[in-house]
PDB file of N, CA and C in Angstrom:
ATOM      1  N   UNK A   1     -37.859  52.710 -32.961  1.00  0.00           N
ATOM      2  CA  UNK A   1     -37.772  52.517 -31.519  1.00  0.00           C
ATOM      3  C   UNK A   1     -37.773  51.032 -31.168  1.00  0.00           C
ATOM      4  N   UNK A   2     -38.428  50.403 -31.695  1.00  0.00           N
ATOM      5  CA  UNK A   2     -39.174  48.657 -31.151  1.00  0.00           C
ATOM      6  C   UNK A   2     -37.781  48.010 -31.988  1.00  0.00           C
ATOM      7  N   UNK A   3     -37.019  48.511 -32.809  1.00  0.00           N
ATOM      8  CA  UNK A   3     -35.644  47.982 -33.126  1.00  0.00           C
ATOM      9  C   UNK A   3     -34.360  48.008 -32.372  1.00  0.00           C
ATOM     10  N   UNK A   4     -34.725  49.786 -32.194  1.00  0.00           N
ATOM     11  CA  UNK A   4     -33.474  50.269 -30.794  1.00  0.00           C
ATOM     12  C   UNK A   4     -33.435  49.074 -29.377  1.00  0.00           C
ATOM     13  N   UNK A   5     -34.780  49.009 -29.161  1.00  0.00           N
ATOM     14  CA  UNK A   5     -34.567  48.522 -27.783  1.00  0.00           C
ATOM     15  C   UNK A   5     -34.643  46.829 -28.386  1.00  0.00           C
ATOM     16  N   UNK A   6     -35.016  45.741 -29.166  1.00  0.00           N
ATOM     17  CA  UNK A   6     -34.576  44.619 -29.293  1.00  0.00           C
ATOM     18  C   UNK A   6     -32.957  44.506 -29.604  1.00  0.00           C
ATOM     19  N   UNK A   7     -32.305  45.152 -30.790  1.00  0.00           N
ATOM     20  CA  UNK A   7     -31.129  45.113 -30.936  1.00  0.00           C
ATOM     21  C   UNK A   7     -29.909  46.083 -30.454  1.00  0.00           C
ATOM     22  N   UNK A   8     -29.978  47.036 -30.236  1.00  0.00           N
ATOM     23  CA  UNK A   8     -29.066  48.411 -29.848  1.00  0.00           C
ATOM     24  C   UNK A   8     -28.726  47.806 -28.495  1.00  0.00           C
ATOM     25  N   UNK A   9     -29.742  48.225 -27.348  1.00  0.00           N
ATOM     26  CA  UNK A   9     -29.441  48.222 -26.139  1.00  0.00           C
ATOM     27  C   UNK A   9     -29.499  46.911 -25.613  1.00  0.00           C
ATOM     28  N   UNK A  10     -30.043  45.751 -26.467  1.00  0.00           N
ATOM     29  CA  UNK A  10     -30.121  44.593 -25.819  1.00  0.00           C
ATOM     30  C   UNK A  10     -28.214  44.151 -25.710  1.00  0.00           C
ATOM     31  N   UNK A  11     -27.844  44.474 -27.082  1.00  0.00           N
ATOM     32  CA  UNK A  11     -26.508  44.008 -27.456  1.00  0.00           C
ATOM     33  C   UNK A  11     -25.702  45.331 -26.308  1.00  0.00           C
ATOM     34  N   UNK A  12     -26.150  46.649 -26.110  1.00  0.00           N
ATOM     35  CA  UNK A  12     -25.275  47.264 -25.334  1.00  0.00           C
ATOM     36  C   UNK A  12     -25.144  46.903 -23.622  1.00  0.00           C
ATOM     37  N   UNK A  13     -26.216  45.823 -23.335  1.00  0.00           N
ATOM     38  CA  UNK A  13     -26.644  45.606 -22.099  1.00  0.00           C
ATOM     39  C   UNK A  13     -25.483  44.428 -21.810  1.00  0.00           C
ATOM     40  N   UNK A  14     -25.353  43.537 -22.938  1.00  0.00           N
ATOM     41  CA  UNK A  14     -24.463  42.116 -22.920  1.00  0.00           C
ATOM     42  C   UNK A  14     -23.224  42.970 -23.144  1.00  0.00           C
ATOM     43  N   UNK A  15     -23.298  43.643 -23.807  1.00  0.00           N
ATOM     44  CA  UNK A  15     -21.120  44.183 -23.835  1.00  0.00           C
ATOM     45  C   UNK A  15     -21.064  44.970 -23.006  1.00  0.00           C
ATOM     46  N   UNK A  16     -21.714  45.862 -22.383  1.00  0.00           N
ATOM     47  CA  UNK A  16     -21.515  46.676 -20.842  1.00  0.00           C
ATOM     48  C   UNK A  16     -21.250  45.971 -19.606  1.00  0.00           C
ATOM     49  N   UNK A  17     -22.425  44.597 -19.676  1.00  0.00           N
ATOM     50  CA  UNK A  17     -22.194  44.369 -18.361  1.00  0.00           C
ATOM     51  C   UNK A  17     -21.364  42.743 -18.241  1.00  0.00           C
ATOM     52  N   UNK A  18     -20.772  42.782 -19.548  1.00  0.00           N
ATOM     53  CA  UNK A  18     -19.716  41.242 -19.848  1.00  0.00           C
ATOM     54  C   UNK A  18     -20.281  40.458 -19.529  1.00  0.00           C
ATOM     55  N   UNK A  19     -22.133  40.051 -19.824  1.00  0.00           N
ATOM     56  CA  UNK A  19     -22.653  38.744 -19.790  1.00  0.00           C
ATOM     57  C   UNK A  19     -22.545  37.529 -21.127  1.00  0.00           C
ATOM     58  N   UNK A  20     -22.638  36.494 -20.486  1.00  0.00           N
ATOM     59  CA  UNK A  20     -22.171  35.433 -21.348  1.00  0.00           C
ATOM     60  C   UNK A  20     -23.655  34.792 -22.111  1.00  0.00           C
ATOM     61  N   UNK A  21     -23.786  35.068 -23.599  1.00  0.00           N
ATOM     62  CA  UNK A  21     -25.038  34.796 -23.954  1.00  0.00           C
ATOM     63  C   UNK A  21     -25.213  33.366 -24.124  1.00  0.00           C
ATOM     64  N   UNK A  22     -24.464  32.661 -23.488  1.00  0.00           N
ATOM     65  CA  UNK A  22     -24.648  31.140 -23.753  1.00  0.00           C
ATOM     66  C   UNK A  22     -25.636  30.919 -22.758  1.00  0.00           C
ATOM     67  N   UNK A  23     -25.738  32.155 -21.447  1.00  0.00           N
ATOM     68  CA  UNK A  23     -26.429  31.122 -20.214  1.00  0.00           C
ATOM     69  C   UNK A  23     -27.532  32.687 -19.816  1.00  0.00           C
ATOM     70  N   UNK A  24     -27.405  33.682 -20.047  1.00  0.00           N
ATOM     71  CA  UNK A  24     -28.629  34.581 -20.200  1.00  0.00           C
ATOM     72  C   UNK A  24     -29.089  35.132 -21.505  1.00  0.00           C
ATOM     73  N   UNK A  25     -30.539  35.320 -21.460  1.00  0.00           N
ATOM     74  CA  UNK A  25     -30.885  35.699 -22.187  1.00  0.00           C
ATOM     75  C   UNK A  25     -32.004  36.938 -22.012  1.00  0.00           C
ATOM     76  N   UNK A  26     -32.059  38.053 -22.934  1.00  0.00           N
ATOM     77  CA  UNK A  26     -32.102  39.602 -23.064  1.00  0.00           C
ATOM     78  C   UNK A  26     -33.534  39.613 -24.033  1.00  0.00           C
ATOM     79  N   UNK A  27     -34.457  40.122 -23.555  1.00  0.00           N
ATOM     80  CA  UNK A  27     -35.816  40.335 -24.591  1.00  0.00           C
ATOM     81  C   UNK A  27     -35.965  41.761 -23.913  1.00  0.00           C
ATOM     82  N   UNK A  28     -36.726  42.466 -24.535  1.00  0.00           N
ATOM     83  CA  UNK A  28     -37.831  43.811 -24.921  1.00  0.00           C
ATOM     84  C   UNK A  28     -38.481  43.953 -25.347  1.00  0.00           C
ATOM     85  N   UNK A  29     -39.080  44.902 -25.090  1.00  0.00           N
ATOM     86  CA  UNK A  29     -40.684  45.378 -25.572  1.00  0.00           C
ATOM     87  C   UNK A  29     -40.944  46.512 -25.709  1.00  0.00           C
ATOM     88  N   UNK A  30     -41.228  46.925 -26.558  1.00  0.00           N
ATOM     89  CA  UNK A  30     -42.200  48.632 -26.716  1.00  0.00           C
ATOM     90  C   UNK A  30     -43.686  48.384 -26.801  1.00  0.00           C
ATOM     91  N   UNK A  31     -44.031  47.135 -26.639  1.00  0.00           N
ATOM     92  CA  UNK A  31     -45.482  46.743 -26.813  1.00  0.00           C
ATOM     93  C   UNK A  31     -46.136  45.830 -28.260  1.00  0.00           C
ATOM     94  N   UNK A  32     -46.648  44.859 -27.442  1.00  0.00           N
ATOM     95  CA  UNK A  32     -47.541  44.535 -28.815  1.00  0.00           C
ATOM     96  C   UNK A  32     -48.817  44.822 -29.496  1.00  0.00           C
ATOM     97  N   UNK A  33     -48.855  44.965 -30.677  1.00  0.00           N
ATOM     98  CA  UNK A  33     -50.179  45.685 -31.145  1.00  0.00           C
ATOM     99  C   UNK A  33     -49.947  47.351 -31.165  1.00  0.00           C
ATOM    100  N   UNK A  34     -49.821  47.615 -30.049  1.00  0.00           N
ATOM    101  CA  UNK A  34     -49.543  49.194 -29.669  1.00  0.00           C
ATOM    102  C   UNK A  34     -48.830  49.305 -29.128  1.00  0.00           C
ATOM    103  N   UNK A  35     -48.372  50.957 -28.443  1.00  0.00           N
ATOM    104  CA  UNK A  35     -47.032  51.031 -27.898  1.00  0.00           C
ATOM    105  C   UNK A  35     -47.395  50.858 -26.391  1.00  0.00           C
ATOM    106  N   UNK A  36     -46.229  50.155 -25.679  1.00  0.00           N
ATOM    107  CA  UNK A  36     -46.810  49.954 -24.176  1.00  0.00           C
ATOM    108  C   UNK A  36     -46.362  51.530 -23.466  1.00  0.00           C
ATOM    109  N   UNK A  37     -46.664  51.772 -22.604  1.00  0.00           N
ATOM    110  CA  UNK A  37     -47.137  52.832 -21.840  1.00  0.00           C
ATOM    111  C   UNK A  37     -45.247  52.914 -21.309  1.00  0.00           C
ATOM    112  N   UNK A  38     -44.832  52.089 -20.855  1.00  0.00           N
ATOM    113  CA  UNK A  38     -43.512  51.744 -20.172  1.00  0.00           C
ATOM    114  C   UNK A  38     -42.764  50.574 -20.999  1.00  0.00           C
ATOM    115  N   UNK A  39     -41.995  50.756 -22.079  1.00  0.00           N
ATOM    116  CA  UNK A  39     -41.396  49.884 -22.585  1.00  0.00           C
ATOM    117  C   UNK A  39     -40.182  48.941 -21.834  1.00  0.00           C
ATOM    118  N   UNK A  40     -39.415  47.801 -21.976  1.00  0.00           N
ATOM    119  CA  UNK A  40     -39.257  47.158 -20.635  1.00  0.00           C
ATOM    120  C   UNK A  40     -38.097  46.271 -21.292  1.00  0.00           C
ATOM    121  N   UNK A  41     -36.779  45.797 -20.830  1.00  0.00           N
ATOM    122  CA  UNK A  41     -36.008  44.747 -21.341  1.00  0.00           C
ATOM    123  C   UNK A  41     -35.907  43.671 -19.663  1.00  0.00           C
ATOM    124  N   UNK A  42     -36.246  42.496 -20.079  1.00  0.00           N
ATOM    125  CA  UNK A  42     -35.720  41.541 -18.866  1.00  0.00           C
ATOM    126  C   UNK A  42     -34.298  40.877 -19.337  1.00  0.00           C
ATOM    127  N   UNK A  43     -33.557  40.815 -18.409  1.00  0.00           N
ATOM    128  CA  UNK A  43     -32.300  39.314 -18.713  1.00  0.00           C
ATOM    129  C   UNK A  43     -32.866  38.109 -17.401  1.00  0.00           C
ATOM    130  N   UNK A  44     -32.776  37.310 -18.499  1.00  0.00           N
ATOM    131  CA  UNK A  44     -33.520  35.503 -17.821  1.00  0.00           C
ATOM    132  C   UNK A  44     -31.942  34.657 -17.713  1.00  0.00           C
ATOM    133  N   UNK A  45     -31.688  33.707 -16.757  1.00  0.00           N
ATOM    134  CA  UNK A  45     -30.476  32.983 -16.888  1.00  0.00           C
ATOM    135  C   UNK A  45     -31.514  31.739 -17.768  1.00  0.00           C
ATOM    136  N   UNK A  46     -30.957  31.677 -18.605  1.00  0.00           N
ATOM    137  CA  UNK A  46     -31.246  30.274 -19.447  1.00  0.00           C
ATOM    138  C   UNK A  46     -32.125  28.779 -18.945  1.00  0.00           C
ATOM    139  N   UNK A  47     -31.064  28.769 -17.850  1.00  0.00           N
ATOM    140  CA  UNK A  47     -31.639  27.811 -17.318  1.00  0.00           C
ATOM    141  C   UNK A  47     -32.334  27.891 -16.240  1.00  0.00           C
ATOM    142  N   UNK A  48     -32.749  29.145 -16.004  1.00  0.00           N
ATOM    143  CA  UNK A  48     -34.106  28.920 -15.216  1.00  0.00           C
ATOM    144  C   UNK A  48     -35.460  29.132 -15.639  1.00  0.00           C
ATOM    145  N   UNK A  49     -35.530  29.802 -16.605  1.00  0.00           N
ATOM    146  CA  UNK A  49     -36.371  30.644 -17.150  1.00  0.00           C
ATOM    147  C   UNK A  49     -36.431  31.577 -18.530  1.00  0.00           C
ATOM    148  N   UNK A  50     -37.003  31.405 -19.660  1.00  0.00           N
ATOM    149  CA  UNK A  50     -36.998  32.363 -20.571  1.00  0.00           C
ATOM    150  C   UNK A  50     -37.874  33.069 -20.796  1.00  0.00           C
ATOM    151  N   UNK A  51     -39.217  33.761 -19.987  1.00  0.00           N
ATOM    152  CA  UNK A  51     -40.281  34.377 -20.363  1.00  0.00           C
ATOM    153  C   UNK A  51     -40.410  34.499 -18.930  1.00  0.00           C
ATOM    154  N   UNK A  52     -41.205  36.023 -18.895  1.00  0.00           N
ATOM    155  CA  UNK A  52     -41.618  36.607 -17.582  1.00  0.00           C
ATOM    156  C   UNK A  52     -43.076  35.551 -17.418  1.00  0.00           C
ATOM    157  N   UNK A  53     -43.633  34.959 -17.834  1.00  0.00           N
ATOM    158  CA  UNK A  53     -44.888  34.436 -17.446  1.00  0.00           C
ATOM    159  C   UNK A  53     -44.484  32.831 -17.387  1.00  0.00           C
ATOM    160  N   UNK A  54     -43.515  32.318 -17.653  1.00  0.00           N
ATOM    161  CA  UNK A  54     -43.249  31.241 -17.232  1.00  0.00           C
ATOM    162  C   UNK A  54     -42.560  30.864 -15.738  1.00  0.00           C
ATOM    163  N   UNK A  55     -43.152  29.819 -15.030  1.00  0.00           N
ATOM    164  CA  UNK A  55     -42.135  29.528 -13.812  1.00  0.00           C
ATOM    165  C   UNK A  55     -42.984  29.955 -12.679  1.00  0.00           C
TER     166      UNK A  55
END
């Protein structure tokens, strides 16, 4: 699962919706340590931001 959603759908999210990975960028989570309750993918534009806790 914690593979599906870093590589599968991250890569199906960039060829579905024809984003350009030079200037967003795609993370997920099923949780660390354990499984999170609600597993979660953000897309960040590059240059504003790369982490939900930054900014």
């Amino acid at each position: 699962m914690k593979n599906h959603v870093r590589n599968v759908i991250e890569k199906m999210i960039i060829e579905e919706a024809d984003l350009d990975e030079n200037r967003f960028f795609i993370v997920g989570s099923v949780g660390q340590g354990q499984w999170a309750e609600i597993p979660w993918i953000s897309i960040f534009i590059k240059d504003i931001i790369t982490t939900a806790t930054m900014g």
